[in-house]
C-alpha atoms as a PDB file:
ATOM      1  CA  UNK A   1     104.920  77.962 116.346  1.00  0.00           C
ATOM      2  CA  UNK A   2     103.677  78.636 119.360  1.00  0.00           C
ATOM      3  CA  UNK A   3     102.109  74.959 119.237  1.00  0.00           C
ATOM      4  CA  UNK A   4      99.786  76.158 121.462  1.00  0.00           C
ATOM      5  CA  UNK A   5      95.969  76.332 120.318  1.00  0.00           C
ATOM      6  CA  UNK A   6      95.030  78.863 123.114  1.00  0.00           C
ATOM      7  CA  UNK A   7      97.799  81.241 121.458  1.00  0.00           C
ATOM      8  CA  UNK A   8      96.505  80.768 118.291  1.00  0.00           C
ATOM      9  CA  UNK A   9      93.050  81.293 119.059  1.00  0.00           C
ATOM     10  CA  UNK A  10      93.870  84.938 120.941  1.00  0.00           C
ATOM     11  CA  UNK A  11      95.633  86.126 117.767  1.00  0.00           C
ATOM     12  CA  UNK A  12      92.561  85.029 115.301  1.00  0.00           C
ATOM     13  CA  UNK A  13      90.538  86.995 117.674  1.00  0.00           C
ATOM     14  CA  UNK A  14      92.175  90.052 117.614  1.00  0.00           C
ATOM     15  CA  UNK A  15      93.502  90.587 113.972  1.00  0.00           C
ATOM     16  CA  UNK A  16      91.144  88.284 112.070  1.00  0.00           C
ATOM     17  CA  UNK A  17      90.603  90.309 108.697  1.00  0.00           C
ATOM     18  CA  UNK A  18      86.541  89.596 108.801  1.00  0.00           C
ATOM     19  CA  UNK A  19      87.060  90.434 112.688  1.00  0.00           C
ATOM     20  CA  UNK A  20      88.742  94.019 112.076  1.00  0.00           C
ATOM     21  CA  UNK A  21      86.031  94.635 109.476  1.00  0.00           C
ATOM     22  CA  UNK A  22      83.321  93.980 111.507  1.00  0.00           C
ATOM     23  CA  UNK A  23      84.674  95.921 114.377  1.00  0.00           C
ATOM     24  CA  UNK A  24      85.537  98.668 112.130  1.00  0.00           C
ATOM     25  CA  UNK A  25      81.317  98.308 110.711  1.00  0.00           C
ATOM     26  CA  UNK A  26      80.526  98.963 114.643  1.00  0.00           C
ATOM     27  CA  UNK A  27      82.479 101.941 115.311  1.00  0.00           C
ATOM     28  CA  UNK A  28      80.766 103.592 112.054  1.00  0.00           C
ATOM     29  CA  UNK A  29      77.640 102.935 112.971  1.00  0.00           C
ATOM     30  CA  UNK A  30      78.178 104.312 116.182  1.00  0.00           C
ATOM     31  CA  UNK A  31      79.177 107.492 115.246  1.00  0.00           C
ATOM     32  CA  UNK A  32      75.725 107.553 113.027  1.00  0.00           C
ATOM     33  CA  UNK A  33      74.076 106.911 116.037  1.00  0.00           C
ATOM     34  CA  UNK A  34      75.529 110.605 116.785  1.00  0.00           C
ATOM     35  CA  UNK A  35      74.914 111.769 113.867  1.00  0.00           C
ATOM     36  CA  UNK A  36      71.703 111.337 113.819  1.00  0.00           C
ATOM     37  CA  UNK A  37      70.675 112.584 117.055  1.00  0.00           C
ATOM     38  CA  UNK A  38      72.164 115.891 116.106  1.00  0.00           C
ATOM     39  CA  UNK A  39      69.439 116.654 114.238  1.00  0.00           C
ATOM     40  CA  UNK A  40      67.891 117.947 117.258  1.00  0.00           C
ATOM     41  CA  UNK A  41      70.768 119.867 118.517  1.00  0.00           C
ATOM     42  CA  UNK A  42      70.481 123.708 117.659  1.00  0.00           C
ATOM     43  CA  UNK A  43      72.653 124.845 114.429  1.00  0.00           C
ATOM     44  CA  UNK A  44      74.851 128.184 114.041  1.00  0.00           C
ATOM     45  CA  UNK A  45      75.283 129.986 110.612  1.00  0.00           C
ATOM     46  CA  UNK A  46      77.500 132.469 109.740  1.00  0.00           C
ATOM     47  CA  UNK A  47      76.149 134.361 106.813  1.00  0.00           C
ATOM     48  CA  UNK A  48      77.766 137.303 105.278  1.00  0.00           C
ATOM     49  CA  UNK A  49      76.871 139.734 102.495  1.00  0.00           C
ATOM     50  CA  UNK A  50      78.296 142.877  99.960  1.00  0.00           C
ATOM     51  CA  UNK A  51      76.656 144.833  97.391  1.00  0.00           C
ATOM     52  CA  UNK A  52      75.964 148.187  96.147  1.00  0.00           C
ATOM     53  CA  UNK A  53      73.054 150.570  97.714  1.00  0.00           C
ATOM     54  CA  UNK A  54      71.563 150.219  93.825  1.00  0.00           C
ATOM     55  CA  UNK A  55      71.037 146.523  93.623  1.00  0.00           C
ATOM     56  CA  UNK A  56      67.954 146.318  93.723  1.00  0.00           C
ATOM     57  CA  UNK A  57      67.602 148.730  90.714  1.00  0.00           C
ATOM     58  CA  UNK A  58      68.655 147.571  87.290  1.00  0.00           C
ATOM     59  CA  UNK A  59      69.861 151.003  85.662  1.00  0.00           C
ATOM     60  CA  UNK A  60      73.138 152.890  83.866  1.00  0.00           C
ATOM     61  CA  UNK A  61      74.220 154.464  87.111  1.00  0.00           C
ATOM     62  CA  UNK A  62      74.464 150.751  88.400  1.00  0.00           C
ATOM     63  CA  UNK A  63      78.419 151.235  87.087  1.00  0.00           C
ATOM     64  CA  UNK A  64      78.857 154.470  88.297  1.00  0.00           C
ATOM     65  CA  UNK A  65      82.290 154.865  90.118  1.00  0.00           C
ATOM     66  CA  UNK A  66      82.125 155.711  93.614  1.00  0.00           C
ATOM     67  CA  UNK A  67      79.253 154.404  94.857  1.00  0.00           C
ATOM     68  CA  UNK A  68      78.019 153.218  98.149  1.00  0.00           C
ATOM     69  CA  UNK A  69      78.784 149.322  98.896  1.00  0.00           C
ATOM     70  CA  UNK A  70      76.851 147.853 101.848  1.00  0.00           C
ATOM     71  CA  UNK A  71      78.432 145.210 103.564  1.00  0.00           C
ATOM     72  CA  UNK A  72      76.539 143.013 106.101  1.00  0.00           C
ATOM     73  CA  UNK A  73      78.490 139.973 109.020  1.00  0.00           C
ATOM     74  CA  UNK A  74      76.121 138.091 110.627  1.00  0.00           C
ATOM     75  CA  UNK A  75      74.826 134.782 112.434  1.00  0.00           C
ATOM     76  CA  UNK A  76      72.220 132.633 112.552  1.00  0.00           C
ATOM     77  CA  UNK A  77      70.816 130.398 115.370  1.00  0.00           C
ATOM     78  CA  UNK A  78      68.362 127.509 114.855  1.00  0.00           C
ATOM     79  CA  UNK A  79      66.772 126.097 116.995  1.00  0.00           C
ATOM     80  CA  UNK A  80      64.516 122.473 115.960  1.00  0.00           C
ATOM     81  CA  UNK A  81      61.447 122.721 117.878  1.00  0.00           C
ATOM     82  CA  UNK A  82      59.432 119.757 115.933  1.00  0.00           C
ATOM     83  CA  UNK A  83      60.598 117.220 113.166  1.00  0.00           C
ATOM     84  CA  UNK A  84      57.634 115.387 112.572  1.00  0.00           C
ATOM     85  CA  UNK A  85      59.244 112.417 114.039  1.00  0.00           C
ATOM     86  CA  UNK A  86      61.713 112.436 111.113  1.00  0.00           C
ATOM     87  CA  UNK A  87      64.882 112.959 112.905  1.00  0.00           C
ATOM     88  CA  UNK A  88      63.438 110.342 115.971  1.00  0.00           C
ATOM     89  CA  UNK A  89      63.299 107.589 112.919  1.00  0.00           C
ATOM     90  CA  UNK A  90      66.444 108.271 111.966  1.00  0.00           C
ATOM     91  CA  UNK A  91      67.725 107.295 115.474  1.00  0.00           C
ATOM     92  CA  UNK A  92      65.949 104.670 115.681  1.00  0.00           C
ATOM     93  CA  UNK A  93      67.292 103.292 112.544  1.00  0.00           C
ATOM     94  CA  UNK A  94      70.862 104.026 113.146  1.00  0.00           C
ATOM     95  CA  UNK A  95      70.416 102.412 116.616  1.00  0.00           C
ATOM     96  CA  UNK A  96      69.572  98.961 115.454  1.00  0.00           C
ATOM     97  CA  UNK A  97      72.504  99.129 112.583  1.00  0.00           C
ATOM     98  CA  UNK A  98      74.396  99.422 115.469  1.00  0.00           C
ATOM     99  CA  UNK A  99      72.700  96.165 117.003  1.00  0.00           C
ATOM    100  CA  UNK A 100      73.350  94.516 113.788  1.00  0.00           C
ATOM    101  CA  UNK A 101      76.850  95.593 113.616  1.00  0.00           C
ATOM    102  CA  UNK A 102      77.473  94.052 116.854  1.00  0.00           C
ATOM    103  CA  UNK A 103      76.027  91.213 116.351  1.00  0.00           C
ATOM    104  CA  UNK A 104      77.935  90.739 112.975  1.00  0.00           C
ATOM    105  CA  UNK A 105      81.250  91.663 114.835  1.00  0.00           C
ATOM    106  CA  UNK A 106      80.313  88.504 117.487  1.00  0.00           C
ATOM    107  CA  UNK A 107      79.382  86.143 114.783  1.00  0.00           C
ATOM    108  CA  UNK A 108      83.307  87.340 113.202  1.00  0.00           C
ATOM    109  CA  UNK A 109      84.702  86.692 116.418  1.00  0.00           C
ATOM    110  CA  UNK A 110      83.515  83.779 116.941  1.00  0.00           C
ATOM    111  CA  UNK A 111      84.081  82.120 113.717  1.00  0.00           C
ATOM    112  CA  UNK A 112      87.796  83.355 113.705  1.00  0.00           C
ATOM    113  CA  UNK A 113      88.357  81.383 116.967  1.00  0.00           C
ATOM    114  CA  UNK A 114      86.889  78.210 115.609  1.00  0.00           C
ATOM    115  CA  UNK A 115      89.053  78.108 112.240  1.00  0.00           C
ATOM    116  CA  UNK A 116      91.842  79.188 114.125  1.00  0.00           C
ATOM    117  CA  UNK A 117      91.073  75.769 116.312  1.00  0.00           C
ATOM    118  CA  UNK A 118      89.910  73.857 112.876  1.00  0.00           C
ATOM    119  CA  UNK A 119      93.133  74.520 111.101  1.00  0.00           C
ATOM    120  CA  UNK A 120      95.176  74.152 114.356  1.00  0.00           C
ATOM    121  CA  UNK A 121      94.277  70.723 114.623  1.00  0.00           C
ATOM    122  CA  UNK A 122      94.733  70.188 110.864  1.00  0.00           C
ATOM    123  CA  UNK A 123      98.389  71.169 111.448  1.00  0.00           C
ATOM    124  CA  UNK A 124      98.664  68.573 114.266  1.00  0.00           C
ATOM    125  CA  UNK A 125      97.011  65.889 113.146  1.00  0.00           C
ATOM    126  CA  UNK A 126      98.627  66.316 109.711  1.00  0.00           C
ATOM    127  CA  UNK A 127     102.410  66.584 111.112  1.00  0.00           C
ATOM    128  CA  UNK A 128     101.674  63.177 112.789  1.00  0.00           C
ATOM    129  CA  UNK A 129     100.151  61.607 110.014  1.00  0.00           C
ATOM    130  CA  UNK A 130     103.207  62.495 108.011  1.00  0.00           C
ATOM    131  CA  UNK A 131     105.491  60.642 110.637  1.00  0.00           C
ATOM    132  CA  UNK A 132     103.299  57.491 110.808  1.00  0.00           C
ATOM    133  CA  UNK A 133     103.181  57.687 106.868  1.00  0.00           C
ATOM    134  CA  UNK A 134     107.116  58.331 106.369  1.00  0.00           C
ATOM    135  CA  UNK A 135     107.684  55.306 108.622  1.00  0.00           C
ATOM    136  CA  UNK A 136     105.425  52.979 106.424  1.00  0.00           C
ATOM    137  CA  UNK A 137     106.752  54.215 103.367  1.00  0.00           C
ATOM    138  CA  UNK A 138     110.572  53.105 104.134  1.00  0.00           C
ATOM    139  CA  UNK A 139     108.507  49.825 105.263  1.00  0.00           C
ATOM    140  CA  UNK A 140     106.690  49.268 102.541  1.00  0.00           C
ATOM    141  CA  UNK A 141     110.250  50.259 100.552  1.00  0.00           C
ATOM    142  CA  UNK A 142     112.010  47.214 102.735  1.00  0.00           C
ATOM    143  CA  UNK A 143     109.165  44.916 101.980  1.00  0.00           C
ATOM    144  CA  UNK A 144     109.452  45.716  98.005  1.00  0.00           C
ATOM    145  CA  UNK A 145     112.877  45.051  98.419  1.00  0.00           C
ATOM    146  CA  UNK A 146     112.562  41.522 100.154  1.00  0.00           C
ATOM    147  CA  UNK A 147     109.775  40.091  97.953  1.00  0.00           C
ATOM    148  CA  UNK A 148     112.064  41.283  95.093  1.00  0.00           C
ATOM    149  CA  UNK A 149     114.992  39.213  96.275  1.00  0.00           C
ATOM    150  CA  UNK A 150     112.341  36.217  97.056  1.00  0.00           C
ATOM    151  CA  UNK A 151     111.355  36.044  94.115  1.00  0.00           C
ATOM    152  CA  UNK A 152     114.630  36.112  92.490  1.00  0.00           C
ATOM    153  CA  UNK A 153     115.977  33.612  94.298  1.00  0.00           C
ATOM    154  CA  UNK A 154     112.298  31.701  94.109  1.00  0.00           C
ATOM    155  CA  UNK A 155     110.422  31.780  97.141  1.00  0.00           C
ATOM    156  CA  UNK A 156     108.790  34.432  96.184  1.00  0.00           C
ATOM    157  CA  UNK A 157     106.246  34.846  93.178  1.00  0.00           C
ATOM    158  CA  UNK A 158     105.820  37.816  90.881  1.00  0.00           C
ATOM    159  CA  UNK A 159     102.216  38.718  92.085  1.00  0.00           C
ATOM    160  CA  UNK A 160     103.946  39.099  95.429  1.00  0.00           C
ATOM    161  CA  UNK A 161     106.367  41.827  94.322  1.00  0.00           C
ATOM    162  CA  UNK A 162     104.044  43.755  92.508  1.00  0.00           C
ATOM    163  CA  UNK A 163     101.469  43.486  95.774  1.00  0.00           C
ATOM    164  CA  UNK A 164     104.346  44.999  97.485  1.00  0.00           C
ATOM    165  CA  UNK A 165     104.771  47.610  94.903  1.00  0.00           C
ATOM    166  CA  UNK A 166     101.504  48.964  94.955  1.00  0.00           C
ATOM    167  CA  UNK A 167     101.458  49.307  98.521  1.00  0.00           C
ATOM    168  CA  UNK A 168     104.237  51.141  98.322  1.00  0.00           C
ATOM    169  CA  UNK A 169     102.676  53.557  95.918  1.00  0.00           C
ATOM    170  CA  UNK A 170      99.783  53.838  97.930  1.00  0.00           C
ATOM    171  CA  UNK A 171     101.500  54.990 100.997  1.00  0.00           C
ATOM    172  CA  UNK A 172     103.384  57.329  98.815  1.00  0.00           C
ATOM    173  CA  UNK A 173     100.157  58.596  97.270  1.00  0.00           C
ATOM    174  CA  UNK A 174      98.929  59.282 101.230  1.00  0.00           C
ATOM    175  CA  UNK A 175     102.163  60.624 102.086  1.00  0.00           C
ATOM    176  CA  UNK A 176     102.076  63.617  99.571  1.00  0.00           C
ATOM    177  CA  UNK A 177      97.914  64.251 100.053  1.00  0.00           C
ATOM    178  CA  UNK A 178      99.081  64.356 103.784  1.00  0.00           C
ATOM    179  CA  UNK A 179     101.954  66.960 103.472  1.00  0.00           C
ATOM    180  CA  UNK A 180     100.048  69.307 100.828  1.00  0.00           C
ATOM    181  CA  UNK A 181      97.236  68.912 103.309  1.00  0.00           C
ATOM    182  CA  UNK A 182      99.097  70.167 106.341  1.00  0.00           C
ATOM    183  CA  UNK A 183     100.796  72.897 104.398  1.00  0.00           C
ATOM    184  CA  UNK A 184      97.157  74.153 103.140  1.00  0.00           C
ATOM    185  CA  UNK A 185      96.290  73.754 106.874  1.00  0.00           C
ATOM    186  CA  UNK A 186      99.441  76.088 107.760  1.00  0.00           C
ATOM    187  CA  UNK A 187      98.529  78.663 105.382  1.00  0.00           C
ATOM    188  CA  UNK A 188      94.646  78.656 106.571  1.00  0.00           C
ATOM    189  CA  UNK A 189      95.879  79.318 110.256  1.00  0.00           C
ATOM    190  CA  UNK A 190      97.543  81.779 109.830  1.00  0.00           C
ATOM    191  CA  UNK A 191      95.416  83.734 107.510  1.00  0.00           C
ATOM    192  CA  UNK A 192      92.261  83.189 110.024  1.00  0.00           C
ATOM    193  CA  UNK A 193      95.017  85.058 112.355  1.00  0.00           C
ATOM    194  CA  UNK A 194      96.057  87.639 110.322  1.00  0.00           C
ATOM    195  CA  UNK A 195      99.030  87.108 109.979  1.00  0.00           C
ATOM    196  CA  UNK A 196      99.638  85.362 106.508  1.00  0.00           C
ATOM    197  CA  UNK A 197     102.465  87.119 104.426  1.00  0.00           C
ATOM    198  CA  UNK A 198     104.264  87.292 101.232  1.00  0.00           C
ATOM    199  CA  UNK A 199     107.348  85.794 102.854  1.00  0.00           C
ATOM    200  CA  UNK A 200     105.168  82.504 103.925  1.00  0.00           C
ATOM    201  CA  UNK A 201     103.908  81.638 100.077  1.00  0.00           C
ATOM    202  CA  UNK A 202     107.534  82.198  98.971  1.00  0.00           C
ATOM    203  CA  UNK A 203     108.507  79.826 101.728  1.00  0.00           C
ATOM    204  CA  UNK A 204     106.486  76.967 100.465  1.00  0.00           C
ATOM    205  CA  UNK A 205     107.561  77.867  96.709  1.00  0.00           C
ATOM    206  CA  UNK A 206     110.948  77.274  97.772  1.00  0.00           C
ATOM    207  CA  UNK A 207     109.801  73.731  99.022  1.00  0.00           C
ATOM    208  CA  UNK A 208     108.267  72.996  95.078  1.00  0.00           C
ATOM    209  CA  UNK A 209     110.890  70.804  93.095  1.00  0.00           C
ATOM    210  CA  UNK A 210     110.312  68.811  89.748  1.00  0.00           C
ATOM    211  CA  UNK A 211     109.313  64.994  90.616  1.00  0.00           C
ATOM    212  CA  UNK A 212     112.020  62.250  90.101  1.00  0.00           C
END
């Protein structure tokens, strides 16, 4: 639910785990694309400064009370006139980690949408392969039965019954492979959406019960 595949696709799309991580990847490397090119924008200091007038002279009246203290507020502007390329590089670099991210972020995209579609049609397919295979298991149950009364009453011989047996079995076999499959295929769908929960595991736990 929705059983529609174009719904399904949308969602993996937009909140596909690898999908938010790789959009996530582009946005950073974005902003070091700005980053970077700051290097050649002019920088502001603000330096400030105390001390005494004696410093800069290492003697006993340095701890005399009531001297002078010079205090100094100031700023400073710089202004990059030539990097040696350096900061160009940097650019450079930072603009094809961008590329990459993008690229990386239409490769998660893309691969969301297809298992979305992939496990979508595992979860169809596998619902009606469970029909077809609960109808030839009560079948195969009503032809156990009958070669079990032919044979009791004669008509019927023992390699018959057990024929019909292992068919049964069989179909059993494919019935269980089929539902484990489609609830595997559930699970898959909607973690390639995002949308896989706690709740949904405890759902199918509630569905495990010992064998017969």
């Amino acid at each position: 639910t929705p059983a529609r595949l174009n719904d399904w696709s949308v969602q993996a799309e937009s909140s596909n785990l690898d999908v938010l991580r790789a959009q996530l990847q582009t946005r950073i490397a974005a902003r070091g694309i700005e980053i970077a090119r700051s290097g050649h924008y002019p920088t502001l200091a603000l330096r400030a400064a105390s001390g005494t007038s004696s410093d800069a002279v290492m003697d006993s009246s340095a701890t005399a009370p009531g001297k002078p203290i010079n205090n100094s507020i100031g700023v400073v502007l710089s202004i990059p006139l030539y990097s040696g390329g350096g900061v160009s590089s940097q650019v450079t670099e930072q603009v094809q980690l961008e590329q990459k991210a993008r690229h990386d972020f239409e490769t998660a995209r893309r691969q969301a949408i297809q298992a979305a579609r992939e496990y979508y049609t595992g979860v169809i397919t596998g619902l009606a392969r469970i029909r077809a295979l609960e109808a030839g298991e009560k079948s195969s149950r009503a032809a156990v039965e009958a070669n079990r009364t032919g044979y009791e009453v004669g008509v019927r011989i023992n390699l018959d019954v057990l024929n019909a047996q292992q068919q049964l079995y069989a179909t059993q076999r494919d019935l269980a492979l089929a539902r484990y499959g489609t609830v595997l295929s559930g699970l898959r769908l909607k973690a390639a959406s995002g949308i896989l929960a706690e709740s949904d595991l405890e759902a199918i736990n509630r569905l495990l019960r010992e064998p017969r």
